[in-house]
Protein backbone atom coordinates (compact mmCIF):
# COMPACT_ATOMS: atom_id res chain seq x y z
CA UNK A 1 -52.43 -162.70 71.67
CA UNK A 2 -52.93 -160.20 74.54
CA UNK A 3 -51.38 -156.76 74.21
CA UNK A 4 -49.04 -158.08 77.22
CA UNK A 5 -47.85 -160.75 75.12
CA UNK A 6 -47.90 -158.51 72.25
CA UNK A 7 -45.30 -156.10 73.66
CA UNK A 8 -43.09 -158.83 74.99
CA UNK A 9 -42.96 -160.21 72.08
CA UNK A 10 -42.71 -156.92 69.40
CA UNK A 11 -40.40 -155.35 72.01
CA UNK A 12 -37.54 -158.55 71.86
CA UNK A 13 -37.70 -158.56 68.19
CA UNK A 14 -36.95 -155.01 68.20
CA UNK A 15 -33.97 -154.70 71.16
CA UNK A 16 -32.71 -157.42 69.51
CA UNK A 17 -32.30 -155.65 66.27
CA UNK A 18 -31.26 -152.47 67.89
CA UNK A 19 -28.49 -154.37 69.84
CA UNK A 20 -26.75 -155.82 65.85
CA UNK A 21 -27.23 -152.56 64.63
CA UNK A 22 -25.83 -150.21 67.96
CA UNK A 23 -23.27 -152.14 69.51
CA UNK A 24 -19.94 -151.42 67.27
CA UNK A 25 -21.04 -147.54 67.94
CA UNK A 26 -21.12 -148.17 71.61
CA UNK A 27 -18.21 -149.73 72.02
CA UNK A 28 -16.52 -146.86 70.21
CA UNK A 29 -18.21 -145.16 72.78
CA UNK A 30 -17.60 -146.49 75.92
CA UNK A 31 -13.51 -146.70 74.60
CA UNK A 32 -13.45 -142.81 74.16
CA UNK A 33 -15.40 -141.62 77.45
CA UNK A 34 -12.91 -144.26 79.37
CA UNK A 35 -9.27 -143.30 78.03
CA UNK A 36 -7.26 -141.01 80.40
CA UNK A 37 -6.67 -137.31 79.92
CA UNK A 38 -2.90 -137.45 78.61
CA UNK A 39 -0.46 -136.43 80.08
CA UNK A 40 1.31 -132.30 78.96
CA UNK A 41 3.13 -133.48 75.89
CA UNK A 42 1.15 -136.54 75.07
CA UNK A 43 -1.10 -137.50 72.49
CA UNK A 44 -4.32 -138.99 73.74
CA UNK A 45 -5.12 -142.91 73.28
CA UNK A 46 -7.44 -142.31 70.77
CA UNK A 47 -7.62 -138.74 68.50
CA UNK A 48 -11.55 -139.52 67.31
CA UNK A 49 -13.94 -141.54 66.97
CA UNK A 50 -11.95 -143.35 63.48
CA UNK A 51 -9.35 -143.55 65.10
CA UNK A 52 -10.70 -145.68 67.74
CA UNK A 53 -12.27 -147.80 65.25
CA UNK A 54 -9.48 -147.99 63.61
CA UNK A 55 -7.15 -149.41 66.31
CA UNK A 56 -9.84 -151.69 67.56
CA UNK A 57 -10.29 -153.30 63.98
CA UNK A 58 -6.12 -153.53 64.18
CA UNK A 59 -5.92 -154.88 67.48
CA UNK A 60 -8.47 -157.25 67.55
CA UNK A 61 -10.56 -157.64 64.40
CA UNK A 62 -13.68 -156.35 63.46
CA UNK A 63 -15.16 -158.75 66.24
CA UNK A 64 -13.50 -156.38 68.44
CA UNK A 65 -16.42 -154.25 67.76
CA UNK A 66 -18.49 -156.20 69.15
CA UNK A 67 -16.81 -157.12 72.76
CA UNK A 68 -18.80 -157.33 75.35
CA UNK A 69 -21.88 -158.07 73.40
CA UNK A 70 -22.54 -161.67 75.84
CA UNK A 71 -24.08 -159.40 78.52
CA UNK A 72 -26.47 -157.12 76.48
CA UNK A 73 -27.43 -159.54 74.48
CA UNK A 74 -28.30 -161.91 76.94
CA UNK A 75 -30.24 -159.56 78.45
CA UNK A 76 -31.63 -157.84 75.82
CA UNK A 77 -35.21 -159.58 75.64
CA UNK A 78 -36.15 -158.91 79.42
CA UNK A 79 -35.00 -154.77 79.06
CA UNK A 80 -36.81 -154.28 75.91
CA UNK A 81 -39.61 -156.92 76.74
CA UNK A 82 -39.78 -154.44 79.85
CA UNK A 83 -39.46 -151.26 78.05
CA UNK A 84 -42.57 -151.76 75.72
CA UNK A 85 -44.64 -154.06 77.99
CA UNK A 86 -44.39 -150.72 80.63
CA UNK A 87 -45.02 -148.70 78.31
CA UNK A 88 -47.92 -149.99 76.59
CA UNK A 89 -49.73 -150.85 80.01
CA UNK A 90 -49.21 -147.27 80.75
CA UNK A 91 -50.28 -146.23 77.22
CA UNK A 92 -53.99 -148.82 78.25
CA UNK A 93 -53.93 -146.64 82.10
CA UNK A 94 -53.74 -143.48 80.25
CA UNK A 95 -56.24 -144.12 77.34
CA UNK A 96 -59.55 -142.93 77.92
CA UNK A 97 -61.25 -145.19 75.89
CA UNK A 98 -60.04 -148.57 73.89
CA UNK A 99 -58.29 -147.88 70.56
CA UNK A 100 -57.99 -143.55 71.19
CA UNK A 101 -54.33 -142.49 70.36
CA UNK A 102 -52.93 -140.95 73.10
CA UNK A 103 -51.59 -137.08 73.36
CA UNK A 104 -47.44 -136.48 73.11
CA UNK A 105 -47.72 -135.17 76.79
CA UNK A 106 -48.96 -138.67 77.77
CA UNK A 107 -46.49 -140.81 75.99
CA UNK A 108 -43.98 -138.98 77.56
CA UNK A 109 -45.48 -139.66 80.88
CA UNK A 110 -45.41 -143.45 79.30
CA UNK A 111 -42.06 -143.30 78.49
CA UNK A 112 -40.79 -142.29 81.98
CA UNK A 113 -42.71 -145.16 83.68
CA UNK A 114 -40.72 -147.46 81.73
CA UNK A 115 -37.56 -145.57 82.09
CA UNK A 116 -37.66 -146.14 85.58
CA UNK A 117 -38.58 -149.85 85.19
CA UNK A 118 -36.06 -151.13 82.70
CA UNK A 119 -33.49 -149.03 84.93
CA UNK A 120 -32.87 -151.60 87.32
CA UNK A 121 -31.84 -153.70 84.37
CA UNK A 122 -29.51 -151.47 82.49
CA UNK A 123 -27.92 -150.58 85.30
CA UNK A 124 -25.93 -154.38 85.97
CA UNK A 125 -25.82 -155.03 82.22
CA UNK A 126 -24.01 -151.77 81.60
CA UNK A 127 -21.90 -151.98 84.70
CA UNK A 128 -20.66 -155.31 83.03
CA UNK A 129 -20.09 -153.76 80.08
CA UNK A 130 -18.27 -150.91 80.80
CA UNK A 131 -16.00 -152.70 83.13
CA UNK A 132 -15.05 -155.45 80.30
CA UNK A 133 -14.56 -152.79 78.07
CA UNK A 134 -12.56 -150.42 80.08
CA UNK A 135 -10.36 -153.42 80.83
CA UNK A 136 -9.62 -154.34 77.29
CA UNK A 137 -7.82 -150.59 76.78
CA UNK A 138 -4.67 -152.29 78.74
CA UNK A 139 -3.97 -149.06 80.54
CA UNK A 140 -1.84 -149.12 83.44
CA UNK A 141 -5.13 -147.97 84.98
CA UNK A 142 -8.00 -149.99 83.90
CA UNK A 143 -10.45 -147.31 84.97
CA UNK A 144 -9.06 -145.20 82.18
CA UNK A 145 -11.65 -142.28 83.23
CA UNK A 146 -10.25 -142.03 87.01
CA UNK A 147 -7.05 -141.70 85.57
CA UNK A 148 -7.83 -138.81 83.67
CA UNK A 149 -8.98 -136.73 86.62
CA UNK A 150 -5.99 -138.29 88.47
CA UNK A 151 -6.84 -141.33 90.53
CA UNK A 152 -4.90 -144.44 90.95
CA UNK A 153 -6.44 -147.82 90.68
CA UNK A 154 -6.15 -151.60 90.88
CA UNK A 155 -6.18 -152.82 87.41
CA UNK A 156 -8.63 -155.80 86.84
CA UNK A 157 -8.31 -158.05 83.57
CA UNK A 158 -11.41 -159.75 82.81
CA UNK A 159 -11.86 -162.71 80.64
CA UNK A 160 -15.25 -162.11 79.51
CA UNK A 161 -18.60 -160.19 80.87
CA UNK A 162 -18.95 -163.44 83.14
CA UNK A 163 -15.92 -163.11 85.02
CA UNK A 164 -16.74 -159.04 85.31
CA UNK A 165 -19.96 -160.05 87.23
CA UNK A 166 -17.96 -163.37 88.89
CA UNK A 167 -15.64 -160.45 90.25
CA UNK A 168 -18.12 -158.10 91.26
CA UNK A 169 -20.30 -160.55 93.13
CA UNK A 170 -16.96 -161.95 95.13
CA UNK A 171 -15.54 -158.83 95.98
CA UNK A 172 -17.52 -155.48 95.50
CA UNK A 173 -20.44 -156.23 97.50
CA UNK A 174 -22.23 -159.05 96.12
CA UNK A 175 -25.34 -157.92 94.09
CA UNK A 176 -25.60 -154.75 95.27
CA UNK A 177 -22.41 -154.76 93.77
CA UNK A 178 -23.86 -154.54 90.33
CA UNK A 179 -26.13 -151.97 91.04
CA UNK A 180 -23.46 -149.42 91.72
CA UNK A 181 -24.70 -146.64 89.49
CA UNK A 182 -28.33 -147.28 89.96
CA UNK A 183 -28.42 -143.02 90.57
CA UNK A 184 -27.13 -142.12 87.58
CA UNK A 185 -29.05 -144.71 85.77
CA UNK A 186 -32.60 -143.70 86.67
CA UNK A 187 -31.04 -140.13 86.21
CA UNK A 188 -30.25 -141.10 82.32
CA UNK A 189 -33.27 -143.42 81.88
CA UNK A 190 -36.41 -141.98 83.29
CA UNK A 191 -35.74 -138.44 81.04
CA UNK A 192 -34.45 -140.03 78.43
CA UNK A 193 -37.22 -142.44 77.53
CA UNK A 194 -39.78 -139.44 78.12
CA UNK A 195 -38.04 -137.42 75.21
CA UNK A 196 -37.41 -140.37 73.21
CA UNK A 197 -41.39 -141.55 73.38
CA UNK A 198 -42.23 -137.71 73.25
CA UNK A 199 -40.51 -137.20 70.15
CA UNK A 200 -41.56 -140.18 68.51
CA UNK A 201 -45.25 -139.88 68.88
CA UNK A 202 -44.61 -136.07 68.17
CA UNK A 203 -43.14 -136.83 64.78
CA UNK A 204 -45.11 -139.42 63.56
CA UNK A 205 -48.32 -137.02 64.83
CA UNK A 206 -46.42 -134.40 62.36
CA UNK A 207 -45.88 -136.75 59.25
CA UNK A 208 -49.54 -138.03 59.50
CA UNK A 209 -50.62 -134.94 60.14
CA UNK A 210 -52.76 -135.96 63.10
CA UNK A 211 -53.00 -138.05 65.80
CA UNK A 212 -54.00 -141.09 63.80
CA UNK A 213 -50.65 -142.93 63.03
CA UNK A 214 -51.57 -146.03 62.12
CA UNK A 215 -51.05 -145.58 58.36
CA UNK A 216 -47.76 -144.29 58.26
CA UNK A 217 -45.08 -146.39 55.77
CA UNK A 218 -42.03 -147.97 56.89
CA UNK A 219 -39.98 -145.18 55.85
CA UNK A 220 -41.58 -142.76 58.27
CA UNK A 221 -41.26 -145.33 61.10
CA UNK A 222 -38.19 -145.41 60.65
CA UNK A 223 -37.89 -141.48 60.55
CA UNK A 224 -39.53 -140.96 63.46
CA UNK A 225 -37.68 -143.84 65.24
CA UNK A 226 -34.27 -142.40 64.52
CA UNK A 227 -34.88 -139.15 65.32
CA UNK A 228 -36.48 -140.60 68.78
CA UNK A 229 -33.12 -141.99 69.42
CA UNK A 230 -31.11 -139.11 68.71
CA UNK A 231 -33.44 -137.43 71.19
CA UNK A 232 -32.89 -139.61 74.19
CA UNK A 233 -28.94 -138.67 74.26
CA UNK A 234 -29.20 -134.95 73.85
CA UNK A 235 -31.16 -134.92 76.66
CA UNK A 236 -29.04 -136.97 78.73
CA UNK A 237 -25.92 -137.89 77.52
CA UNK A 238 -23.49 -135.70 80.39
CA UNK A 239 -25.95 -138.31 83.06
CA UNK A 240 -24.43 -140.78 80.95
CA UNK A 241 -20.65 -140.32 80.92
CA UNK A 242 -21.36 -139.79 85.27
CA UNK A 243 -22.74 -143.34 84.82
CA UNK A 244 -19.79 -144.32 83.57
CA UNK A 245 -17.11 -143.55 85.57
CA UNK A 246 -19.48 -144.02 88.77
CA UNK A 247 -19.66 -147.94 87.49
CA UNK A 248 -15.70 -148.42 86.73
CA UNK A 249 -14.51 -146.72 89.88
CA UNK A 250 -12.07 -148.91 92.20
CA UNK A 251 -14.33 -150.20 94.85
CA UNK A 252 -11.66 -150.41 97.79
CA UNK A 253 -10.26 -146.91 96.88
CA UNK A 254 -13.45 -144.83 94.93
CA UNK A 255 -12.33 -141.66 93.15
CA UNK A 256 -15.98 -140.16 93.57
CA UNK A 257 -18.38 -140.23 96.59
CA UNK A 258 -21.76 -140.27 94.36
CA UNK A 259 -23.20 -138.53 91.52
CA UNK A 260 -22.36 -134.72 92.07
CA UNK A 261 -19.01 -135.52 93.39
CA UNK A 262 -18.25 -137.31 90.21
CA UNK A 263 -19.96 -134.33 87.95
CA UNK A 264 -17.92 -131.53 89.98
CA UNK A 265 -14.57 -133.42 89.78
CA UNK A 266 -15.47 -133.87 85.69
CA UNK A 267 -15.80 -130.25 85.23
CA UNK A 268 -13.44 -128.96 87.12
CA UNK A 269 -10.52 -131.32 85.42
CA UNK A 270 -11.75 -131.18 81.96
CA UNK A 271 -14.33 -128.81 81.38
CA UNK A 272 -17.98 -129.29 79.90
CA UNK A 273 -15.59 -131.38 77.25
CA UNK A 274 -15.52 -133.88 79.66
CA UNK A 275 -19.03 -134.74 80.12
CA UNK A 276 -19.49 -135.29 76.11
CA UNK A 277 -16.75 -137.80 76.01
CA UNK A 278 -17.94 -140.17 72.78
CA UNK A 279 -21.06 -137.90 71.84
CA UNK A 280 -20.57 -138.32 68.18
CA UNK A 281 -20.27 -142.56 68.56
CA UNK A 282 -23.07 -142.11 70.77
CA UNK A 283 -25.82 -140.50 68.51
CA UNK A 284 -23.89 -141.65 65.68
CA UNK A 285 -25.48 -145.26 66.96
CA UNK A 286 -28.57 -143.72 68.39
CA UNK A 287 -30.22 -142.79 64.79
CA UNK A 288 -29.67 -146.20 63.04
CA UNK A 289 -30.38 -148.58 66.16
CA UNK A 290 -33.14 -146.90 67.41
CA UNK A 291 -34.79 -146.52 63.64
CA UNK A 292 -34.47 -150.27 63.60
CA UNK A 293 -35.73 -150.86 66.84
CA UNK A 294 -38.70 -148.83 66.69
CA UNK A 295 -39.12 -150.38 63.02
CA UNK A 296 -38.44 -154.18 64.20
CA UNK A 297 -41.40 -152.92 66.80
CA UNK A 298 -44.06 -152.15 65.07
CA UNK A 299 -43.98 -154.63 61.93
CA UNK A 300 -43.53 -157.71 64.62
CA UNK A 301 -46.76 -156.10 66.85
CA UNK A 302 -48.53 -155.27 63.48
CA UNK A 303 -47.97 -159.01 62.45
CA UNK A 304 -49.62 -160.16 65.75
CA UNK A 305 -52.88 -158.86 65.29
């Protein structure tokens, strides 16, 4: 096989094995950076992270976890077929000869290539998902986050990530429609990917104690892999939460005119709080998804030859 068909292939296996692992945590999530601000004298929707689990799991099962899952999964071979296949052709660009590993500088400058490629796909697959599960809160606002900074929307009940994008494509636009939040995207992705490829290549580099990598064991794979996740959202989780309320904003009647608007009005309502709504879910997910994707990665390219 060809390294193209190499990195399509490695990268599936391991997006797909990142998606089982990560999705309960992001749903958790997405729940707690969408519920409102309460009102003086109210108890918030959800008091933590458990708690949100815990009235999911009541509500709706412990598939409840895992609404929403139709649109990320079905996408999840092209975005991390792109990811690696990016990367790696970057990685071949960069290399100055065939086989020489390259510096952590460089796969940083590989990792924000593909950041900015798989962006266009994360951006419509995440809209999706963030409106389904913003609409399963039953709020008297479905955009749970405009509420808490005081807006007033049309709440939308969907029956599934098909009818989000059915909705979307009839009346927000058409497809440009599902690229509202392409910004913020690129803003979370391009960075993101840099520190998470950085960081990866610096601590394997560390535990091998060189550049040559290609010996290390499963266990520091997966190491390095989780620790690479971790990386990616404290370097851009605030980008993330903007993302967020950017793509469940009412359309006809938008609480925020673009990226700084929607970081000023954030701030000013809740404070820096605001902009690390669902942190802990977030890298709580991060370490055990991304050790298995990075894992899932390199045994299936290994395997290839």
């Amino acid at each position: 096989m060809g390294d193209i068909a190499k990195d399509l292939t490695a990268g599936t296996v391991g997006g797909a094995a990142q998606l089982i692992v990560g999705h309960p945590f992001d749903t958790i999530k997405v729940k707690l950076q969408s519920q409102p601000t309460p009102l003086p004298g109210q108890l918030p929707k959800y008091s933590g992270a458990i708690d949100a689990v815990r009235q999911t799991v009541a509500a709706e099962g412990a598939r409840g976890l895992f609404k929403g899952m139709g649109a990320p999964l079905a996408t999840v071979a092209a975005f991390n077929a792109v990811l690696f296949t990016v990367r790696g052709q970057t990685e071949a660009f960069l290399r100055s000869e065939p086989g020489v590993p390259l510096s952590v500088n460089q796969q940083i400058v590989c990792g924000a290539v593909a950041g900015t490629a798989v962006s266009f796909l994360a951006c419509p697959t995440e809209l999706i998902k963030c409106r389904f599960a913003s609409s399963a809160l039953k709020l008297k606002c479905t955009q749970g986050a405009l509420a808490s900074i005081g807006s007033a929307a049309v709440a939308v009940k969907y029956a599934g990530p098909m009818d989000v994008a059915r909705h979307v494509l009839r009346s927000e636009g058409g497809v440009t429609g599902l690229f509202k939040g392409l910004f913020p995207t690129l803003a979370r992705e391009v960075p993101g990917n840099a520190a998470m490829f950085g960081m990866y290549e610096a601590i394997k580099q560390y535990i091998a104690g060189g550049t040559d990598t290609s010996e290390l064991g499963r266990g520091s794979l997966i190491v390095a892999g989780g620790l690479a996740g971790g990386s990616f959202w404290m370097s851009v989780y605030p980008t993330d939460v903007i993302k967020s309320v950017i793509q469940i904003d009412d359309y006809k009647n938008p609480k925020f005119s673009g990226f700084f608007d929607a970081f000023k009005k954030i701030l000013a309502s809740e404070g820096v709080k605001g902009l690390y709504k669902g942190f802990g879910p977030a890298m709580a997910r991060s370490v055990p998804a991304n050790a298995a994707c990075f894992l899932a990665y390199e045994m299936t390219r290994s395997s290839l030859g």
